[in-house]
Protein backbone atom coordinates (compact mmCIF):
# COMPACT_ATOMS: atom_id res chain seq x y z
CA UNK A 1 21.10 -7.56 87.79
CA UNK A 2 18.88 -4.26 87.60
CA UNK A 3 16.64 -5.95 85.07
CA UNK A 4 15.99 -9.02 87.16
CA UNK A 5 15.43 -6.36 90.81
CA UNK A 6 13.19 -4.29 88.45
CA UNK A 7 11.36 -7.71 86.98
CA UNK A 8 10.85 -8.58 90.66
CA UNK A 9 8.93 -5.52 91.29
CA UNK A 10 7.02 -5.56 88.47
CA UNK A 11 5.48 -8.90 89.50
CA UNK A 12 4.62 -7.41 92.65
CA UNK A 13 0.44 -6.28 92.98
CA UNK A 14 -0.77 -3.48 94.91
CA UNK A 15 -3.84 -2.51 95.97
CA UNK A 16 -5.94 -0.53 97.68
CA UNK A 17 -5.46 -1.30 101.59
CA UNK A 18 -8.49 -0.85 104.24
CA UNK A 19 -7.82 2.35 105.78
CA UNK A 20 -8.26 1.25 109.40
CA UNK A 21 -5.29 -1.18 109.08
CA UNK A 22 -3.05 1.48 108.40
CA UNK A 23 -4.09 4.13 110.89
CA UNK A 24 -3.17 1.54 113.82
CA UNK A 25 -0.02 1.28 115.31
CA UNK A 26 0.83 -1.88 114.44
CA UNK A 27 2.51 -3.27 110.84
CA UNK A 28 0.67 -4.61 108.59
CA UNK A 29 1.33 -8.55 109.01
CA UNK A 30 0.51 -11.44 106.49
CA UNK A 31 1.11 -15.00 106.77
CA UNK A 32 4.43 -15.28 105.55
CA UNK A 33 6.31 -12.16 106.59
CA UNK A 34 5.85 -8.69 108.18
CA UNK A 35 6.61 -5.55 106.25
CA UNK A 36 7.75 -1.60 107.20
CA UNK A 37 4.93 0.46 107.50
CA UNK A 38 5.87 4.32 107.94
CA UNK A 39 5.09 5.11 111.63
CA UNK A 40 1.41 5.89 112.03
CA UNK A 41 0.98 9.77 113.27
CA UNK A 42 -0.65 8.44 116.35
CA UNK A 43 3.31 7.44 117.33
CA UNK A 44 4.96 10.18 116.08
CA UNK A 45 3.60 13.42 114.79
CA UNK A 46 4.86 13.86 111.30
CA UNK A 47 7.06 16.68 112.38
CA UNK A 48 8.92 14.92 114.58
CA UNK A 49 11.49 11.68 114.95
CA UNK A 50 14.50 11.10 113.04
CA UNK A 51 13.59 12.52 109.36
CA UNK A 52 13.54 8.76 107.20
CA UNK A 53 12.24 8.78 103.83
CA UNK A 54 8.35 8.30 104.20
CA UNK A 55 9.16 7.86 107.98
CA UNK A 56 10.29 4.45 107.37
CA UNK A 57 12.98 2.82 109.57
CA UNK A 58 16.28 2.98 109.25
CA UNK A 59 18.57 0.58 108.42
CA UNK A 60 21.87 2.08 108.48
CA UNK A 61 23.80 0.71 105.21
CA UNK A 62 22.60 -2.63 105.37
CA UNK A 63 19.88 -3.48 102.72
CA UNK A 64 19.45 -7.27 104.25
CA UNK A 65 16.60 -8.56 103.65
CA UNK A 66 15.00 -5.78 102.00
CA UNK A 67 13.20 -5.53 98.79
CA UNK A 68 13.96 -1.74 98.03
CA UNK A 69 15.76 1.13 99.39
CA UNK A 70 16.21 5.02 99.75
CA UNK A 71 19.36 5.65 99.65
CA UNK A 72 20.67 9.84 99.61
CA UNK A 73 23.59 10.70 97.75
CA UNK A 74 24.71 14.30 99.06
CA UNK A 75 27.24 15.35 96.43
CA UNK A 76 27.31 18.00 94.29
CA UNK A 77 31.04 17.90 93.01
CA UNK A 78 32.40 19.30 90.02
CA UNK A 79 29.52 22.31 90.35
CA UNK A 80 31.17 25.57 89.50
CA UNK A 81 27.57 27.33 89.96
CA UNK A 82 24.73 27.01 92.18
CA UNK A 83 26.29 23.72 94.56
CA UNK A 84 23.47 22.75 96.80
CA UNK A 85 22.23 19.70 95.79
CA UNK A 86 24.56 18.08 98.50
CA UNK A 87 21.38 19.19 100.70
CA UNK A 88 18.89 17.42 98.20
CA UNK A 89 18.77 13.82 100.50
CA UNK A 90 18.23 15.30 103.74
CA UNK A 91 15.74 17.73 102.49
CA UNK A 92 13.46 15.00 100.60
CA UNK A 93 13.62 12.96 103.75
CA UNK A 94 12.56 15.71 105.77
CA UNK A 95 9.52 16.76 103.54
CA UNK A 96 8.43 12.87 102.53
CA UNK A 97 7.34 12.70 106.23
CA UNK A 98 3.76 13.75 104.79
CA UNK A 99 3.41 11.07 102.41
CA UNK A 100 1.11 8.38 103.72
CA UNK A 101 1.42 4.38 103.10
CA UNK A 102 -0.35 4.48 99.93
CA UNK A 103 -1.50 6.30 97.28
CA UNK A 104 -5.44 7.53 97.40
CA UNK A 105 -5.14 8.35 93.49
CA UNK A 106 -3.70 5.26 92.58
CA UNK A 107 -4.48 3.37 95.08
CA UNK A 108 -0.95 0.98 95.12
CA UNK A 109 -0.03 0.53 98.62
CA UNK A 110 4.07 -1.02 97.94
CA UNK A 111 4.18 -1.12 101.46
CA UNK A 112 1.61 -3.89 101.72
CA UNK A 113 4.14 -6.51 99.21
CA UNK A 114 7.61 -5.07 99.52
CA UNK A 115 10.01 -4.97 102.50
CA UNK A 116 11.09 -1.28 102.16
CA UNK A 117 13.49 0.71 104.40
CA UNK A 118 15.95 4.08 104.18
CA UNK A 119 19.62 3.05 104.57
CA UNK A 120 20.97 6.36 105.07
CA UNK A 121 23.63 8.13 102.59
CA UNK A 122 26.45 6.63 100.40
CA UNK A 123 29.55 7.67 101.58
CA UNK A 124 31.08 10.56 99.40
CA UNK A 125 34.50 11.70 99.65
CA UNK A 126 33.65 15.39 99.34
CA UNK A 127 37.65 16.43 98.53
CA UNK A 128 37.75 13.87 95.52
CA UNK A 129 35.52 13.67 92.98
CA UNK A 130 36.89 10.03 91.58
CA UNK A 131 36.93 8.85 95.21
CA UNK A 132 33.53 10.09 95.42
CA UNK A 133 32.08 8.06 92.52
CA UNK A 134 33.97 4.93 93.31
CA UNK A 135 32.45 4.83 96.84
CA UNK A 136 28.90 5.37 95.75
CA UNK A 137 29.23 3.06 92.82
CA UNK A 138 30.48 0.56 96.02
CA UNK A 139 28.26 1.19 97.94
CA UNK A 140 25.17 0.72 94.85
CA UNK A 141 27.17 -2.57 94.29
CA UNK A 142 26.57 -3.71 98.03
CA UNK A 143 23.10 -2.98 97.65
CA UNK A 144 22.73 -5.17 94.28
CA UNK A 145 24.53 -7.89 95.52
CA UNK A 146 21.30 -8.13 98.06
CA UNK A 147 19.13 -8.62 95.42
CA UNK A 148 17.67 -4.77 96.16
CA UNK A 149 16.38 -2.18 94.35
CA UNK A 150 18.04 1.12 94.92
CA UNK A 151 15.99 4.21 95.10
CA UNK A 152 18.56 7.19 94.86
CA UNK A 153 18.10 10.73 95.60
C-alpha cells in the first residue's frame, strides 16, 4: 500500500507558483478542487496561532480526504540516556512555521497538487512500550487505509 501512496506522489508535478497568488489570503483554487495553503503572514504572524506543521490546518486524526500528512510521534521509550525526543513533534511544528508554500531553490510548490494537512500526534501509551507501538502502528494503519501518505516525525 506504501508503494502505490508513494507512486501517487511521484506522478504528481510541481512547479514554480506566481508569487502574488500565494501572498493573498485566499487558497489557491483550481477547477477541480481547493487545496491547504499554510496561512499567509498577513493572517497570522508566523509566531503566532496554534503551532501546525508549515502552519497548515489541522485535522485532528482524521486524514479524509487528504493526500499526505504530518503526523508527530512523541515517544522516546526504552531510552536509558538522553530521553527527549518525546519533545521532537511539537518542536518541529513550532519551528516549520517559517517555511513558506514552496521552495525558491527548487521551486516545487506540493501545496499547489496535493491536499496536505497536520493530524496531530499518534497516541502513545507512555507506561508501555508494546502498547505504545501497537497504537502508533494503529493509528499509521488508519491513515493507509485512506489512501495517505504519512509524514512522521
Amino acid at each position: 500500500m506504501i508503494r502505490l501512496s508513494l507512486g501517487k506522489l511521484s506522478r504528481n508535478s510541481f512547479s514554480v507558483p506566481k508569487v502574488r497568488s500565494l501572498h493573498s489570503s485566499s487558497a489557491f483554487l483550481t477547477k477541480e478542487r481547493q487545496f491547504n495553503q499554510p496561512l499567509p503572514e498577513d493572517v497570522v504572524p508566523e509566531y503566532g496561532g496554534i503551532a501546525s506543521m508549515i502552519r497548515l490546518p489541522i485535522q485532528q486524526g482524521n486524514p479524509d480526504g487528504l493526500d499526505a500528512c504530518f503526523v508527530g510521534i512523541p515517544m522516546d521509550h526504552g531510552t536509558s540516556w538522553r530521553s527527549g525526543t518525546r519533545h521532537g513533534p511539537a518542536s518541529i511544528r513550532q519551528h516549520s512555521s517559517l517555511i513558506g508554500p514552496y521552495s525558491r531553490v527548487t521551486g516545487a510548490a506540493p501545496f499547489q497538487s496535493m491536499q496536505v494537512a497536520d493530524i496531530g500526534d499518534a497516541p502513545v501509551n507512555p507506561f508501555d512500550l508494546q502498547k505504545a507501538l501497537d497504537n502508533i502502528t494503529g493509528f499509521y494503519n488508519k491513515i493507509l487505509e485512506k489512501d495517505c501518505i504519512p509524514l512522521g516525525m
